[in-house]
C-alpha atoms as a PDB file:
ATOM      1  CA  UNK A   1     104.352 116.316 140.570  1.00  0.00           C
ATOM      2  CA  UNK A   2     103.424 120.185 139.872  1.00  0.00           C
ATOM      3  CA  UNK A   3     100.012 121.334 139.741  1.00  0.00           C
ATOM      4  CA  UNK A   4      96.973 119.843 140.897  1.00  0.00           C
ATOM      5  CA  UNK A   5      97.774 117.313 143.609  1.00  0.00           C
ATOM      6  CA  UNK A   6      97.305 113.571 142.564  1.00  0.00           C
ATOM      7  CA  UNK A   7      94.286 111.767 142.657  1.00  0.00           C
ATOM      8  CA  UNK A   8      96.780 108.505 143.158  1.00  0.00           C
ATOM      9  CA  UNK A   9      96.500 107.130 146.752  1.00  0.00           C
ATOM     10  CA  UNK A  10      96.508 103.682 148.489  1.00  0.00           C
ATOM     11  CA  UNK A  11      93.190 102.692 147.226  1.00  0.00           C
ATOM     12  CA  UNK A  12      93.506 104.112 143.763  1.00  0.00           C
ATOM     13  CA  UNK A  13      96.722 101.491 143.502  1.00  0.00           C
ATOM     14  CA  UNK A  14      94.555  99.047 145.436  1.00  0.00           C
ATOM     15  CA  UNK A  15      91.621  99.330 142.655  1.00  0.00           C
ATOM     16  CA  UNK A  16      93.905  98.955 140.195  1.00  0.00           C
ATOM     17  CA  UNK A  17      95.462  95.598 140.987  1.00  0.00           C
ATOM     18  CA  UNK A  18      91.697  94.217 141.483  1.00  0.00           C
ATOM     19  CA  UNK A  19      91.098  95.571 138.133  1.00  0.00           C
ATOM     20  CA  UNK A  20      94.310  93.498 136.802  1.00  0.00           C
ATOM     21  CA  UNK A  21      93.725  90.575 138.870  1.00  0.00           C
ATOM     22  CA  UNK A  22      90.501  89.804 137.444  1.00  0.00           C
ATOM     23  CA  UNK A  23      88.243  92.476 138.125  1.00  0.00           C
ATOM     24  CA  UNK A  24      87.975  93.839 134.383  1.00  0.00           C
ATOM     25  CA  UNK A  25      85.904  90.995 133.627  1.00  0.00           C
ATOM     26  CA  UNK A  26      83.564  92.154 136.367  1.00  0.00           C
ATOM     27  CA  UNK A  27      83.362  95.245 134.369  1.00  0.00           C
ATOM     28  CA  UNK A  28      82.827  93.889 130.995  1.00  0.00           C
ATOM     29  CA  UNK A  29      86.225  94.233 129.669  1.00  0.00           C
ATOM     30  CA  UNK A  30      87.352  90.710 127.785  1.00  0.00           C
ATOM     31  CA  UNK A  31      91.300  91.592 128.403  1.00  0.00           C
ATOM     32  CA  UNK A  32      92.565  94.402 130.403  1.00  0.00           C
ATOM     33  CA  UNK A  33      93.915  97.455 129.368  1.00  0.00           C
ATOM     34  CA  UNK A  34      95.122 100.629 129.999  1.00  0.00           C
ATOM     35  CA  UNK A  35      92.091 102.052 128.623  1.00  0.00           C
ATOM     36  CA  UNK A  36      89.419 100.076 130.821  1.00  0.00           C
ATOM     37  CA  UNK A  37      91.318 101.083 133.982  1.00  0.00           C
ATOM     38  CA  UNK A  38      91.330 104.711 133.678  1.00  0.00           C
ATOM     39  CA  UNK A  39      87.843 103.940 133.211  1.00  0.00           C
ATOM     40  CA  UNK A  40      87.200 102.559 136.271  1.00  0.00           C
ATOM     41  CA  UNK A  41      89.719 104.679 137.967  1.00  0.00           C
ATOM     42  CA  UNK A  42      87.922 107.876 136.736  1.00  0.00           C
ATOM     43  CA  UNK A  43      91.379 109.177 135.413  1.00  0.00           C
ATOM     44  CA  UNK A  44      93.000 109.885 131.748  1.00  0.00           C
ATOM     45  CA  UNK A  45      95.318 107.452 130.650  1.00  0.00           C
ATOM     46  CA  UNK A  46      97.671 110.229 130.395  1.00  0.00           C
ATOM     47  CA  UNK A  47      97.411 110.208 134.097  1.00  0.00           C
ATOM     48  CA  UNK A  48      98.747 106.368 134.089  1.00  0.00           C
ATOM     49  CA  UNK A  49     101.619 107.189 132.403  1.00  0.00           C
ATOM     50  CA  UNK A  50     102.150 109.608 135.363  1.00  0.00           C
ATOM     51  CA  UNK A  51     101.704 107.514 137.764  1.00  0.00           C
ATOM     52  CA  UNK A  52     103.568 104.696 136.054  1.00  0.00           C
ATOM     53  CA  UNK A  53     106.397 107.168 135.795  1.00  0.00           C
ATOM     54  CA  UNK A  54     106.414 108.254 139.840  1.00  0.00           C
ATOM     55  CA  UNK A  55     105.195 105.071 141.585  1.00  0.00           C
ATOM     56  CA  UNK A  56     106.890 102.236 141.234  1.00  0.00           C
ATOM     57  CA  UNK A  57     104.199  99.818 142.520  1.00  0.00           C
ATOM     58  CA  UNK A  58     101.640 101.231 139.832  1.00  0.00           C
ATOM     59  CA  UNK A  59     104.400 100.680 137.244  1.00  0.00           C
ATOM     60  CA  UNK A  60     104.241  96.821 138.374  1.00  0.00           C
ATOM     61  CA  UNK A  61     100.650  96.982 138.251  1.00  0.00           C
ATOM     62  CA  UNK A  62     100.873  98.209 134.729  1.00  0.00           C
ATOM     63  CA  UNK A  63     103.448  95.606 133.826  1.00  0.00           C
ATOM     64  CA  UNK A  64     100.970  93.095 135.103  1.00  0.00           C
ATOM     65  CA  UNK A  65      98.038  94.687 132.806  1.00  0.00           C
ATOM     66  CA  UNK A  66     100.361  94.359 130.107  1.00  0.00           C
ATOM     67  CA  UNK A  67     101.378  90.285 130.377  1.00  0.00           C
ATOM     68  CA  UNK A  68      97.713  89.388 131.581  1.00  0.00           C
ATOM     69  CA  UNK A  69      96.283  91.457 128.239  1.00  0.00           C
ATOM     70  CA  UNK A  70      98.981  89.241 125.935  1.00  0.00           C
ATOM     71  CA  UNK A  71      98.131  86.183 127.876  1.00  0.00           C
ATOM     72  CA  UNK A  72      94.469  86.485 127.628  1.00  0.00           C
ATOM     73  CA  UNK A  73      94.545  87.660 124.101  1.00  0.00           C
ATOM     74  CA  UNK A  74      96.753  84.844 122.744  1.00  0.00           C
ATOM     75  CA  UNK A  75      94.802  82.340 124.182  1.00  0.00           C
ATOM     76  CA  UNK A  76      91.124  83.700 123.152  1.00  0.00           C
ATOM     77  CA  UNK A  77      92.776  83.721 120.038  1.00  0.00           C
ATOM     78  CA  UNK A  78      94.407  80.231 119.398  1.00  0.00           C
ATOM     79  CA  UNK A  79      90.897  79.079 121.512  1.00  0.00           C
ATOM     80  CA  UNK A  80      89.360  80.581 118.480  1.00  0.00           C
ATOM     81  CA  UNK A  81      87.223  82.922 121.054  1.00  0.00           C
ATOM     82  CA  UNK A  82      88.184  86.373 120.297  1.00  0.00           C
ATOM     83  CA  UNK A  83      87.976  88.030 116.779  1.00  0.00           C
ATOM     84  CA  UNK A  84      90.801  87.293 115.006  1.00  0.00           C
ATOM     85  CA  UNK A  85      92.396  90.506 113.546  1.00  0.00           C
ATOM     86  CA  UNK A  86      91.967  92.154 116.977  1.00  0.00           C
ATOM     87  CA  UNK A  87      93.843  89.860 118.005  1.00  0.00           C
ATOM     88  CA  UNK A  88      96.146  90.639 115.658  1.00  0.00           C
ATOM     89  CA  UNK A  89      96.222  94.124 116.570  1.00  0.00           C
ATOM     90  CA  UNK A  90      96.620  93.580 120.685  1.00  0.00           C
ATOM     91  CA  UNK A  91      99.425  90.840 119.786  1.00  0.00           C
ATOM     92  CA  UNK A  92     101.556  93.129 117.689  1.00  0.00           C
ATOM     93  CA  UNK A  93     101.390  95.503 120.762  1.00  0.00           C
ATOM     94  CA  UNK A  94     103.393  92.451 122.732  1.00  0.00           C
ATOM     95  CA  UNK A  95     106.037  91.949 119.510  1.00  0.00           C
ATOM     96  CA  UNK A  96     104.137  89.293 117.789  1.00  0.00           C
ATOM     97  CA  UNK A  97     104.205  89.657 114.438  1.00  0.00           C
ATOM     98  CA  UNK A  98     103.251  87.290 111.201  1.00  0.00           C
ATOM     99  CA  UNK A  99     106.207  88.541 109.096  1.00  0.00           C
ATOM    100  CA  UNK A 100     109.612  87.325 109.605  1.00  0.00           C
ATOM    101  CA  UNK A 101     112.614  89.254 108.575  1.00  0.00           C
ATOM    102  CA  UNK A 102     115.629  86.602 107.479  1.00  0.00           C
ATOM    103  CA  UNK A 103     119.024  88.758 107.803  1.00  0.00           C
ATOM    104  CA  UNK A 104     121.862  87.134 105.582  1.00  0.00           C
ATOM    105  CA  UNK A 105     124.193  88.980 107.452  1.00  0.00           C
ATOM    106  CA  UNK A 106     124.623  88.815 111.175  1.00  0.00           C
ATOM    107  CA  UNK A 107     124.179  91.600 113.084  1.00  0.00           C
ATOM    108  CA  UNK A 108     128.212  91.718 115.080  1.00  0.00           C
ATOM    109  CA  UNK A 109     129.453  90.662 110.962  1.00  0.00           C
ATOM    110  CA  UNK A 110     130.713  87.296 112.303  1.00  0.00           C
ATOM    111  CA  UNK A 111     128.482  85.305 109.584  1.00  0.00           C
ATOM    112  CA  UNK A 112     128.941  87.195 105.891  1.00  0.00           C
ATOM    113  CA  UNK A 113     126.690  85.938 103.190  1.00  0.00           C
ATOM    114  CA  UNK A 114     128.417  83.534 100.758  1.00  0.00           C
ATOM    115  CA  UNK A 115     130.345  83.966  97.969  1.00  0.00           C
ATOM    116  CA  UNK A 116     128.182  84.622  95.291  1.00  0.00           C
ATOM    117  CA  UNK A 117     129.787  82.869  91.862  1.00  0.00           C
ATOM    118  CA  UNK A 118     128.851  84.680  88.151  1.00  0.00           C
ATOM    119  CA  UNK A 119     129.235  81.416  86.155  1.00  0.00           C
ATOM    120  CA  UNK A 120     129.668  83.651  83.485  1.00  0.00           C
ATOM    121  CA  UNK A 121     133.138  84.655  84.018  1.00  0.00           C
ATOM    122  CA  UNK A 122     134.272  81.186  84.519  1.00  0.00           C
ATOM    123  CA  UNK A 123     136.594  78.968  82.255  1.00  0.00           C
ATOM    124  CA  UNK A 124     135.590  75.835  80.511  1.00  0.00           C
ATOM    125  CA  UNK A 125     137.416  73.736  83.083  1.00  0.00           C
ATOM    126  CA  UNK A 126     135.964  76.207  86.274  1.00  0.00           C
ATOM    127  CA  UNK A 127     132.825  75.433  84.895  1.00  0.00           C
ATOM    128  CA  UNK A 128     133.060  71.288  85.028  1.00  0.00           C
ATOM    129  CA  UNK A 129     135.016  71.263  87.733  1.00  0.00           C
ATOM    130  CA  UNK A 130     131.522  73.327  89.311  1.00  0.00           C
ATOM    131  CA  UNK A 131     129.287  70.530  87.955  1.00  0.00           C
ATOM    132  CA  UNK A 132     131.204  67.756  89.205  1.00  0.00           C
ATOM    133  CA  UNK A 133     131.330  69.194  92.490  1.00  0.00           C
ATOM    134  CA  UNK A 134     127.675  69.927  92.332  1.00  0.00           C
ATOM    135  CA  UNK A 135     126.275  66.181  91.107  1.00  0.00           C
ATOM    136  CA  UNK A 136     124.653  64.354  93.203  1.00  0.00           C
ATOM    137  CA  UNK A 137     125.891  60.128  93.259  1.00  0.00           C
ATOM    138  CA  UNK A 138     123.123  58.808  90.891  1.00  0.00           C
ATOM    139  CA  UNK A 139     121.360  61.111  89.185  1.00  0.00           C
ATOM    140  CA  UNK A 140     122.469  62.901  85.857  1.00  0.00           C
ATOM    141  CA  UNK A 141     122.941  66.634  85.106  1.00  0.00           C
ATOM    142  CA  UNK A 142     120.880  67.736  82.298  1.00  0.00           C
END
């Protein structure tokens, strides 16, 4: 890296996984995160996403911050323990999401929406031949 030589050593990455493995608690985080570490690692978080970038063991470490904080927050939150629209927020960070988006068309075009029929524009004998098809043994069309 240019400029001022890291501050990222054995015991910086050591302090870190302690941190993910349980430690944040000790420091009165609920759930880890990337902001509580470079907290307790004295460093920006602009100086994780350094590190994450050049060492591949802090990138793990980081990884591991990331699956405990969606673990921990999804079950505070379903355990009814953590406030629920901060949940919300950390859960939408992991792709969770209380909107679903139904395509009608698949994404590689192998599934095309169906046929879409204007009644209007259909003949007298389209048109029973539509009901008939449609009537269900039993029960009477209006």
């Amino acid at each position: 890296m240019a400029g001022r030589p890291t501050k990222y050593t054995e015991d910086m990455q050591a302090r870190a996984d302690a941190y993910v493995d349980g430690g944040f608690g000790d420091c009165g985080d609920v759930v880890p995160s990337r902001a509580g570490l470079a907290l307790e690692l004295g460093v920006s978080r602009s100086t994780l996403a350094q590190w994450e970038k050049a060492y591949p063991e802090f990138s793990a470490t980081l990884d591991r911050l990331k699956a405990a904080q969606e673990r921990l927050s999804l079950n505070g939150g379903l355990r009814g323990e953590l406030n629920a629209p901060i949940v919300k927020l950390l859960l939408a960070n992991h792709g969770y999401g209380d909107k679903v988006t139904q395509a009608h068309v698949s994404p590689d075009g192998s599934m095309p929406p169906p046929p879409r029929i204007d009644a209007s524009k259909l003949t007298d004998e389209q048109l029973e031949a539509l009901t008939e098809a449609l009537e269900i043994p039993g029960e009477e069309m209006p």
